[in-house]
PDB file of N, CA and C in Angstrom:
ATOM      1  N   UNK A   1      75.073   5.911  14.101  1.00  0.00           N
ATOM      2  CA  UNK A   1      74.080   6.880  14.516  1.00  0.00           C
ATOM      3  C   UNK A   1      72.941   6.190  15.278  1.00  0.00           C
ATOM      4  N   UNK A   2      72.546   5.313  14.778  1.00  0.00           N
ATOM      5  CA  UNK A   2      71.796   4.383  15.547  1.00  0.00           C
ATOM      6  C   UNK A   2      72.038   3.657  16.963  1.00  0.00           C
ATOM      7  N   UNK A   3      73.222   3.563  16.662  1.00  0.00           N
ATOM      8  CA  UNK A   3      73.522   3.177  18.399  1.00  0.00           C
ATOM      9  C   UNK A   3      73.354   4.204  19.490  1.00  0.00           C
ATOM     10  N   UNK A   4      74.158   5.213  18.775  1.00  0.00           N
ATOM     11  CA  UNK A   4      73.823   6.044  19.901  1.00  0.00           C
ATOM     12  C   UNK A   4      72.339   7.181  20.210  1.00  0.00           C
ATOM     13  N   UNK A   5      71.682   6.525  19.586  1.00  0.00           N
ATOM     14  CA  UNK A   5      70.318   6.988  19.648  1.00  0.00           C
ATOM     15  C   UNK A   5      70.018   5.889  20.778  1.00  0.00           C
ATOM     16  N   UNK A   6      70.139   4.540  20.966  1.00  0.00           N
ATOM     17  CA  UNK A   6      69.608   3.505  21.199  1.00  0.00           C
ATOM     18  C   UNK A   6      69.716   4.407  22.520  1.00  0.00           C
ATOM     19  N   UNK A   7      71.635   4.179  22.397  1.00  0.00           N
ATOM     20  CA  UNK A   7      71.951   4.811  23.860  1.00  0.00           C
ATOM     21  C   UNK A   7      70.935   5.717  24.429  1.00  0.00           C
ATOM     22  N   UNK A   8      70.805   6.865  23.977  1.00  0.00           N
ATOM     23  CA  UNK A   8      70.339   7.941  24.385  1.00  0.00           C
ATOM     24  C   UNK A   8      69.162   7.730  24.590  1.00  0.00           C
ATOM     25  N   UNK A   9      68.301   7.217  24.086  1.00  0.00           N
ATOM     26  CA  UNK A   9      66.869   6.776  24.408  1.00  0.00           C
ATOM     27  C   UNK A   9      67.082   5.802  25.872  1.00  0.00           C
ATOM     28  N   UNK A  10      67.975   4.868  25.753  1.00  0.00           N
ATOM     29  CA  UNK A  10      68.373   3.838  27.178  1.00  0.00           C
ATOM     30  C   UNK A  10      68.586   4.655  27.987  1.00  0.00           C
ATOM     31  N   UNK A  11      69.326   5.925  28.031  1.00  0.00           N
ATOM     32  CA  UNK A  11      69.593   6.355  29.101  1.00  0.00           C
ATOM     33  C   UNK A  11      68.374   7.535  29.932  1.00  0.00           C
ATOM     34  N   UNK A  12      67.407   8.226  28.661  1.00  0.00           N
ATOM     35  CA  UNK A  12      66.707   8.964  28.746  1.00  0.00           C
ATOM     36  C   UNK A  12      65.421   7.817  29.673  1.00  0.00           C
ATOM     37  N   UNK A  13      64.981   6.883  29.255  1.00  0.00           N
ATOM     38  CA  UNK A  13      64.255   5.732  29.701  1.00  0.00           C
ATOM     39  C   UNK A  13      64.719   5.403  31.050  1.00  0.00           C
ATOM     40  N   UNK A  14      65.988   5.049  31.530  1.00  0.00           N
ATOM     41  CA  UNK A  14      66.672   4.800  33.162  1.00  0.00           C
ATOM     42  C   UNK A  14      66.412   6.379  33.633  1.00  0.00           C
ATOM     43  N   UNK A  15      66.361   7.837  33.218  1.00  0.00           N
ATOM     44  CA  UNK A  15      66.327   8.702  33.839  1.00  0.00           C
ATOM     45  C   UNK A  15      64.973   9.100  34.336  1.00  0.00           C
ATOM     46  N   UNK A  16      63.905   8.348  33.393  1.00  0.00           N
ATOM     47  CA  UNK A  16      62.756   9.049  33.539  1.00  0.00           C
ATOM     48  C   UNK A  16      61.926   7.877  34.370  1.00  0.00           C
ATOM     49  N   UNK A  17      62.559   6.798  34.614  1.00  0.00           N
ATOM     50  CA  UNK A  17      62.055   5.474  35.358  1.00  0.00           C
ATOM     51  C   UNK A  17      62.345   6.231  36.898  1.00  0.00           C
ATOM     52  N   UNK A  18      63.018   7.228  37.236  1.00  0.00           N
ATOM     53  CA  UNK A  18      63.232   7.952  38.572  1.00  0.00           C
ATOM     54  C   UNK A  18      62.522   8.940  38.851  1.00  0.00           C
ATOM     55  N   UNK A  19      60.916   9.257  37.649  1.00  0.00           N
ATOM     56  CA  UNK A  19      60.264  10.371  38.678  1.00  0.00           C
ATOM     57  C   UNK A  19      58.924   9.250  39.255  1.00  0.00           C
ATOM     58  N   UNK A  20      58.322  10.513  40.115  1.00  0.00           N
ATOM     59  CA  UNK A  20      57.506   9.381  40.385  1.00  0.00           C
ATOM     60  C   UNK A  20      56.195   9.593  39.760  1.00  0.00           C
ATOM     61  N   UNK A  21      55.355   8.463  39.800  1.00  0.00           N
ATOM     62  CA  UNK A  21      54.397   8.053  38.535  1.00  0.00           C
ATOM     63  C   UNK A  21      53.708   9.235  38.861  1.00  0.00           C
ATOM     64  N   UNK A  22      53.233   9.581  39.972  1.00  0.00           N
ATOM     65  CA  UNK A  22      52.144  11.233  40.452  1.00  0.00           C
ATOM     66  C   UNK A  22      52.942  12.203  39.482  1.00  0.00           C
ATOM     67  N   UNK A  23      53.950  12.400  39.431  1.00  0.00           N
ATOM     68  CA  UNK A  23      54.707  13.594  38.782  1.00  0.00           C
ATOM     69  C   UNK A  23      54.686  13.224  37.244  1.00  0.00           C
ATOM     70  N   UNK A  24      54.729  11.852  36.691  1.00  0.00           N
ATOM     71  CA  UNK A  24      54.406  11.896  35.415  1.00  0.00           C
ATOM     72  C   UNK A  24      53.340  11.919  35.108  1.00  0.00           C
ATOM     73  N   UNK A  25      51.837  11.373  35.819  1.00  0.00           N
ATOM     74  CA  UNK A  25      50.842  11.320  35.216  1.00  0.00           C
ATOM     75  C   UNK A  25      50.762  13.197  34.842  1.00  0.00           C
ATOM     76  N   UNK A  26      51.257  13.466  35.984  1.00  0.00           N
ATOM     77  CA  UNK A  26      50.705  15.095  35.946  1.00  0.00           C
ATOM     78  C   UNK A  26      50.895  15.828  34.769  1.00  0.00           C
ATOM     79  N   UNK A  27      52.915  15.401  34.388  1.00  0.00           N
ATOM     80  CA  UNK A  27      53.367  16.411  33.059  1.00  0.00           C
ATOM     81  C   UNK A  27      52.450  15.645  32.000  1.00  0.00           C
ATOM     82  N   UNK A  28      51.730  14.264  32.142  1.00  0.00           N
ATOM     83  CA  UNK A  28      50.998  13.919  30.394  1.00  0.00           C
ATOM     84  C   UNK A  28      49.915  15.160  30.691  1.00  0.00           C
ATOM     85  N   UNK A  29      49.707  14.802  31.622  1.00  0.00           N
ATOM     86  CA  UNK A  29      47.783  15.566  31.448  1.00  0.00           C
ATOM     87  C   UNK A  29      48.414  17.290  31.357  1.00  0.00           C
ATOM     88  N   UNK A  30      49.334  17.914  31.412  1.00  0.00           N
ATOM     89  CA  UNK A  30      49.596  19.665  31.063  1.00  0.00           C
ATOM     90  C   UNK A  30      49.849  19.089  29.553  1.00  0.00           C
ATOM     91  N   UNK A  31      50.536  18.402  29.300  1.00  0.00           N
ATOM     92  CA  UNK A  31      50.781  18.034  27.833  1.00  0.00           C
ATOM     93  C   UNK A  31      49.747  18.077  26.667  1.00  0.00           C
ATOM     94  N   UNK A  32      48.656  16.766  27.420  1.00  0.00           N
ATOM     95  CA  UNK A  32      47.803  16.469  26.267  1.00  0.00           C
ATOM     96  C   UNK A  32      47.222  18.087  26.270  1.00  0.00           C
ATOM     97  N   UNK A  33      46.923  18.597  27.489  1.00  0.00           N
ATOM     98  CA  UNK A  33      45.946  19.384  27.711  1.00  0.00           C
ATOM     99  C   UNK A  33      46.287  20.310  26.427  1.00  0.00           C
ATOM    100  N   UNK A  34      47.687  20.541  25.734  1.00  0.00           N
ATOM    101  CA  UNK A  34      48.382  21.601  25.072  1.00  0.00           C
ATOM    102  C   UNK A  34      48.076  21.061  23.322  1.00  0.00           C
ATOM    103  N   UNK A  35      47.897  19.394  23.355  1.00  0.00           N
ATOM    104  CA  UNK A  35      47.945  18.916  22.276  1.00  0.00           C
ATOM    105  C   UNK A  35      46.747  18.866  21.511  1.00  0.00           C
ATOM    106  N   UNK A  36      46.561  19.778  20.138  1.00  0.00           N
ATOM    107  CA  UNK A  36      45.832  19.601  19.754  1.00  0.00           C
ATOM    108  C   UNK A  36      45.832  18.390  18.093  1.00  0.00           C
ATOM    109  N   UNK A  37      44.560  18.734  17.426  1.00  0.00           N
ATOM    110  CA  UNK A  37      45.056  17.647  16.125  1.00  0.00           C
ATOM    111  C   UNK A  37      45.886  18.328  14.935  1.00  0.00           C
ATOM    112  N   UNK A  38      45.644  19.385  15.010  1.00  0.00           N
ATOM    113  CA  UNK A  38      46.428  20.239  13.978  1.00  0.00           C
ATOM    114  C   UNK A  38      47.628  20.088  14.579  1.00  0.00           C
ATOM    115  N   UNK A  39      48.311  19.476  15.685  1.00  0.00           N
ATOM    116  CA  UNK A  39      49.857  19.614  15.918  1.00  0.00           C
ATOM    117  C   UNK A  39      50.697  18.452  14.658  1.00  0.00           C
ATOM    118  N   UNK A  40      49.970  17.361  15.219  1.00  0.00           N
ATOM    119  CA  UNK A  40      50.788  16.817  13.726  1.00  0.00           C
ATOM    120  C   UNK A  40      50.874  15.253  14.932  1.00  0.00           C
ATOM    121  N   UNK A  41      50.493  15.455  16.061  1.00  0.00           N
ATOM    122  CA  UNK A  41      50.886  14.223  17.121  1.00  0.00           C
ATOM    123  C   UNK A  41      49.307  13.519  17.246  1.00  0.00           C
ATOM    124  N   UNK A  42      49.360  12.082  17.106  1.00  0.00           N
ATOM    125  CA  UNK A  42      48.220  11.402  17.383  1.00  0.00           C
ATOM    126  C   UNK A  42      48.714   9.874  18.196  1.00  0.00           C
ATOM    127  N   UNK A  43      47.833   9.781  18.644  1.00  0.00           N
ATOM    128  CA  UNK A  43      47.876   8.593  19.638  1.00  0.00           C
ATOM    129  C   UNK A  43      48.799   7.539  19.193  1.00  0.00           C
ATOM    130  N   UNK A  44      49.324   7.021  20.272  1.00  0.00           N
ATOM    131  CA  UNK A  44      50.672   5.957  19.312  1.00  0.00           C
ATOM    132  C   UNK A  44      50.094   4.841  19.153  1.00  0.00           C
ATOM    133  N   UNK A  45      50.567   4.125  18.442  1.00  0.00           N
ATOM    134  CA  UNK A  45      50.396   3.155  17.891  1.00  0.00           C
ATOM    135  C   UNK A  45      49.362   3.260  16.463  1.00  0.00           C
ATOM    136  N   UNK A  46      49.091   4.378  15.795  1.00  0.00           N
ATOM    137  CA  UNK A  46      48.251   4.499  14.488  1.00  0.00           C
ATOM    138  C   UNK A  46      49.116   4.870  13.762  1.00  0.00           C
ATOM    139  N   UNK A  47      50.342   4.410  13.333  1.00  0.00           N
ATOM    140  CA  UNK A  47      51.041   4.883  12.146  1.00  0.00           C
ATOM    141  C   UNK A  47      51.078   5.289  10.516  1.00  0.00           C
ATOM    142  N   UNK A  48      49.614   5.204  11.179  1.00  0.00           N
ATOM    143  CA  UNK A  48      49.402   5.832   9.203  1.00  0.00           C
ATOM    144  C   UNK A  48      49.333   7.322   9.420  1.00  0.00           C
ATOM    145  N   UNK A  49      49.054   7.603  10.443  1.00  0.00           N
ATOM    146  CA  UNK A  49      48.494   9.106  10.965  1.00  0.00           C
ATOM    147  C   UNK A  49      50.307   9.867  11.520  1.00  0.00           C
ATOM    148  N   UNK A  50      51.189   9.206  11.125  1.00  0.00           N
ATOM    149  CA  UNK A  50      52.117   9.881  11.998  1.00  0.00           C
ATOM    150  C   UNK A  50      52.657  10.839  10.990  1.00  0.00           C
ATOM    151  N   UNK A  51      53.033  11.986  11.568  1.00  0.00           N
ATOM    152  CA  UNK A  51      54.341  13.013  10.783  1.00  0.00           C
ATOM    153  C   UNK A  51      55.262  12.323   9.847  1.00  0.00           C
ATOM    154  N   UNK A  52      55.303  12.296   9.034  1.00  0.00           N
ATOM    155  CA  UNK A  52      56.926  11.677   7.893  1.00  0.00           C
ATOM    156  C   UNK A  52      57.771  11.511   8.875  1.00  0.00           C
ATOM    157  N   UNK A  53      58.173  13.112   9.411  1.00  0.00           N
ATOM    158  CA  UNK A  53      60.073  12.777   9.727  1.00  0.00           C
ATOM    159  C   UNK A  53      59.114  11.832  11.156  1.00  0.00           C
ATOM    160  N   UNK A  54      58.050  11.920  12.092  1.00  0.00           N
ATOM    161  CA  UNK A  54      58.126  11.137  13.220  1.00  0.00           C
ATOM    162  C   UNK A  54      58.118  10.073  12.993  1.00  0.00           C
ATOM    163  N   UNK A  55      57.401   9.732  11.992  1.00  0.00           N
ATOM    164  CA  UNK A  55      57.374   7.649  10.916  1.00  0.00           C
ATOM    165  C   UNK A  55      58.900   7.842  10.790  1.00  0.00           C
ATOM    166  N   UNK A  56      59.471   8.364  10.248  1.00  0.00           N
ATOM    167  CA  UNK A  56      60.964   8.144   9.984  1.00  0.00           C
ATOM    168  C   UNK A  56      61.941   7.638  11.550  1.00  0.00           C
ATOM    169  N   UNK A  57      61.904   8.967  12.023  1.00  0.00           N
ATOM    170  CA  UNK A  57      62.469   8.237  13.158  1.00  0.00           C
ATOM    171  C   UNK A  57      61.876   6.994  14.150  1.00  0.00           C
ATOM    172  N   UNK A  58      60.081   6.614  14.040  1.00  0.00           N
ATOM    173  CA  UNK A  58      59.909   5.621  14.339  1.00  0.00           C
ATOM    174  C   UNK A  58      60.553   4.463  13.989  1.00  0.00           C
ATOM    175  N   UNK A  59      60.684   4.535  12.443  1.00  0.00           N
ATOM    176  CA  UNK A  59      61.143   2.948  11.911  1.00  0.00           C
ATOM    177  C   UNK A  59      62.817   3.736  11.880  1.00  0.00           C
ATOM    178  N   UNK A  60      63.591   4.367  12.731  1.00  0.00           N
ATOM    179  CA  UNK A  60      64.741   3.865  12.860  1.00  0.00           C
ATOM    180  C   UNK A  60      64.637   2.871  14.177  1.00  0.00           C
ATOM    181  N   UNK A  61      63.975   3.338  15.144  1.00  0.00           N
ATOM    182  CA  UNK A  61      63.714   2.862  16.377  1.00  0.00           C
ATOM    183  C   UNK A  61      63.862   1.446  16.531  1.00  0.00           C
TER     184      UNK A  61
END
């Protein structure tokens, strides 16, 4: 199961390395704009603050 997560993340990562950076900065900023703190999502790298199942699938990562 893990591998093919790896996969799928490898391949999702080579797909998204093809938009261009103008078109991604754009979808973060509609994103954050949507994200509030009650969603359950906080800045990465603070893992005490993360969702269970999102800590979970972090440390399969």
């Amino acid at each position: 199961m893990r591998s093919k997560i790896a996969v799928a993340l490898g391949a999702l990562d080579n797909l998204l390395q093809t938009v261009p950076s103008a078109v991604m900065d754009k979808g973060k900023a509609i994103a954050d704009a949507y994200r509030t703190p009650s969603d359950g999502y906080y800045e990465e790298g603070n893992g005490a603050e993360l969702d269970p199942s999102l800590k979970q699938l972090q440390d399969i990562l």
